[in-house]
N, C-alpha and C. Protein backbone atom coordinates (compact mmCIF):
# COMPACT_ATOMS: atom_id res chain seq x y z
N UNK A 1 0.85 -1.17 0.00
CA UNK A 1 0.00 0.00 0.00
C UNK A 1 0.90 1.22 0.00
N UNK A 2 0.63 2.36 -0.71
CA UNK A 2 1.51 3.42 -1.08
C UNK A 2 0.65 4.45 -0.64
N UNK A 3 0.69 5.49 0.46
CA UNK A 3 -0.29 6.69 0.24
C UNK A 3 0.38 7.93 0.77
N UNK A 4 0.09 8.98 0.43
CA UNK A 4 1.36 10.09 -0.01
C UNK A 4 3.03 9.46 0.23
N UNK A 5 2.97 8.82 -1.49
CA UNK A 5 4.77 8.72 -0.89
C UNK A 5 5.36 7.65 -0.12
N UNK A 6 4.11 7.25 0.63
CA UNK A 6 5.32 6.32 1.84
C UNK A 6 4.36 5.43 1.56
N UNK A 7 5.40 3.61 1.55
CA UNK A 7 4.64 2.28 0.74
C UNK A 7 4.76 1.93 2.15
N UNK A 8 4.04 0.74 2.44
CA UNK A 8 4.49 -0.36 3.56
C UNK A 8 3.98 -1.32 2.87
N UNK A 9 4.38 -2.51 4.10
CA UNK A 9 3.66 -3.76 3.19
C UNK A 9 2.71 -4.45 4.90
N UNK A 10 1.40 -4.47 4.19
CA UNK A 10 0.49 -4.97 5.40
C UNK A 10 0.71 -6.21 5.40
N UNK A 11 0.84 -7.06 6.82
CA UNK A 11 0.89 -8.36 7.17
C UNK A 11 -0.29 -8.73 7.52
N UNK A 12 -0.66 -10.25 7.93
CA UNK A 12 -1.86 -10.64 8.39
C UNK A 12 -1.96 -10.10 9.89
N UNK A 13 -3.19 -10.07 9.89
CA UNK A 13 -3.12 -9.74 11.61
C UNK A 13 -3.36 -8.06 11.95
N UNK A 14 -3.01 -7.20 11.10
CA UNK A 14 -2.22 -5.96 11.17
C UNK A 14 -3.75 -5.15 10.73
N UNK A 15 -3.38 -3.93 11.63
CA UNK A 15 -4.71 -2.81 11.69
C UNK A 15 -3.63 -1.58 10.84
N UNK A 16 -4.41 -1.37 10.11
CA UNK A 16 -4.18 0.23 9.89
C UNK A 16 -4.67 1.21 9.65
N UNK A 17 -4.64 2.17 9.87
CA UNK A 17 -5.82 3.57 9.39
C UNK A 17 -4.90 4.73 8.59
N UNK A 18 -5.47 5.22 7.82
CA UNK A 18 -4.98 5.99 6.72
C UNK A 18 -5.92 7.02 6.30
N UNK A 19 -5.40 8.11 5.75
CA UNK A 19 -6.66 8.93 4.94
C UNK A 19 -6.93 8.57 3.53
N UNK A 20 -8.28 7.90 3.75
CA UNK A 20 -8.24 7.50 1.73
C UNK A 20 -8.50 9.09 0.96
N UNK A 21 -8.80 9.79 1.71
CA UNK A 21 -8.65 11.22 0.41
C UNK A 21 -7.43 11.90 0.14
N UNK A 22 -6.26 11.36 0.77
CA UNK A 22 -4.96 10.95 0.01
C UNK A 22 -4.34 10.50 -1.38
N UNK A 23 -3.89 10.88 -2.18
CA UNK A 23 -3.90 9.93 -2.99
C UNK A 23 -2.64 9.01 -2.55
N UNK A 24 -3.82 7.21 -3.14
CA UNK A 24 -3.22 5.97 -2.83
C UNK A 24 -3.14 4.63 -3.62
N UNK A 25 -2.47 3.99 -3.85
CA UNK A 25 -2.70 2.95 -4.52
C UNK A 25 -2.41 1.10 -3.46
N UNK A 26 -2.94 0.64 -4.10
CA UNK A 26 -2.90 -1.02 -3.49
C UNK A 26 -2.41 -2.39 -4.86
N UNK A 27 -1.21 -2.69 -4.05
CA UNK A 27 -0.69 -3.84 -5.32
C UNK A 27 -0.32 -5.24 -4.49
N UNK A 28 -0.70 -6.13 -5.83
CA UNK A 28 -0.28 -7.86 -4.62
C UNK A 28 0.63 -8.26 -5.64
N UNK A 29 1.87 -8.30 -5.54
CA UNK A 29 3.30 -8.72 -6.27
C UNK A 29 3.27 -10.00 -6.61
N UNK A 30 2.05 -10.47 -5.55
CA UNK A 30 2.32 -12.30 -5.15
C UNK A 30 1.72 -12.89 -6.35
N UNK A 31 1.08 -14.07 -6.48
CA UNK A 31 0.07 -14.99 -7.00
C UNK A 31 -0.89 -15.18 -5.71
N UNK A 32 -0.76 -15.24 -4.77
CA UNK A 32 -1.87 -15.19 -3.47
C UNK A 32 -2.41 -14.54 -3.19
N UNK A 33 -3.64 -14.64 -3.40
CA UNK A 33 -5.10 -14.07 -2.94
C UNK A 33 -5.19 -13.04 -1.54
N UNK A 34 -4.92 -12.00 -2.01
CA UNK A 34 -5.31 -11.31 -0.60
C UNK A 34 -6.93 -10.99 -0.27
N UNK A 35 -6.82 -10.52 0.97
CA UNK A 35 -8.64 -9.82 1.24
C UNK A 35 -8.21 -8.67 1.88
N UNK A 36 -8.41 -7.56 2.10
CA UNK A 36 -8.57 -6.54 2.85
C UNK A 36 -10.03 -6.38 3.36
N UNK A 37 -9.95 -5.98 4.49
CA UNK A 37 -11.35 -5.56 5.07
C UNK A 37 -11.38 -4.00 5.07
N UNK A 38 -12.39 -3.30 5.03
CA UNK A 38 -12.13 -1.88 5.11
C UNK A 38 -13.29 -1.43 5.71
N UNK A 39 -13.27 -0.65 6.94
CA UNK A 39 -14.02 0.19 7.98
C UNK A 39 -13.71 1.82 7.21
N UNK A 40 -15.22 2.19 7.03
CA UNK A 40 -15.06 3.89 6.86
C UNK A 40 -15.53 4.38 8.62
N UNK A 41 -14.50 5.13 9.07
CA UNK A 41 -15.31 6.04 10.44
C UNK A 41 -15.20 6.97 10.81
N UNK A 42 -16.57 8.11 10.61
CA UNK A 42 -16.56 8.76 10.80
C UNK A 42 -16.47 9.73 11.69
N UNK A 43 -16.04 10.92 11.36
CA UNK A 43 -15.34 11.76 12.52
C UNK A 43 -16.78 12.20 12.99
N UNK A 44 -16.19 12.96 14.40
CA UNK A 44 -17.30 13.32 15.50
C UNK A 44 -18.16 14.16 14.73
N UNK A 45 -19.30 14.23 15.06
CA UNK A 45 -19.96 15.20 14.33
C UNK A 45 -20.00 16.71 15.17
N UNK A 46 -19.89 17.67 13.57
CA UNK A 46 -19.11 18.95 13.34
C UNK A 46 -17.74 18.72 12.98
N UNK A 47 -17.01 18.14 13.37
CA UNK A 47 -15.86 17.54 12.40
C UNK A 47 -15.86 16.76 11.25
N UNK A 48 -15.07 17.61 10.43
CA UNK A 48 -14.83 17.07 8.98
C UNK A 48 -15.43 17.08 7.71
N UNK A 49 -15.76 16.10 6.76
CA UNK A 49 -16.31 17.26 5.79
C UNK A 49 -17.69 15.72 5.45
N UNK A 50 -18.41 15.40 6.67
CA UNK A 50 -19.09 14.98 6.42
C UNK A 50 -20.83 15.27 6.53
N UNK A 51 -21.64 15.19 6.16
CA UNK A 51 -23.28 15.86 6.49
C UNK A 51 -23.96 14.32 7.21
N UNK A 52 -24.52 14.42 8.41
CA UNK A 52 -25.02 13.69 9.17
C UNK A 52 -26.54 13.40 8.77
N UNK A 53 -26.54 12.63 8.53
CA UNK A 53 -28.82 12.86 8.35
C UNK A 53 -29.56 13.55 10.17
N UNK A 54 -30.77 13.84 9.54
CA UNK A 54 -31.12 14.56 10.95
C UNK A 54 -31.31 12.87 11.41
N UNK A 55 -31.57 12.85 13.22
CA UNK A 55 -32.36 11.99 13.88
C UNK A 55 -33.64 12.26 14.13
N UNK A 56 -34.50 11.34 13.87
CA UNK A 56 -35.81 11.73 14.63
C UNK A 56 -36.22 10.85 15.74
């Protein structure tokens, strides 16, 4: 995984968080099947550049 500039390489097991409005890319060098899981979470509300639906 590459995002501004700096690559790592994710292992099994391994958490990471990143900004995807970064620009980023994702490559598998291997022949083996990877999976990534991916959580979006959102910041507190009034933070950030997201619009909340009302509650009723």
């Amino acid at each position: 995984m590459t995002a501004e500039g700096e690559t790592i390489v994710m292992r099994e097991g391994e958490l990471w968080v990143f900004d995807n409005k970064a620009l980023h890319e994702a490559r598998n060098p291997t022949n083996e099947p990877r999976v990534h899981l991916i959580f979006d979470v959102l910041p507190e509300k009034g933070r950030g550049h997201y619009i909340y639906a009302p509650t009723e």
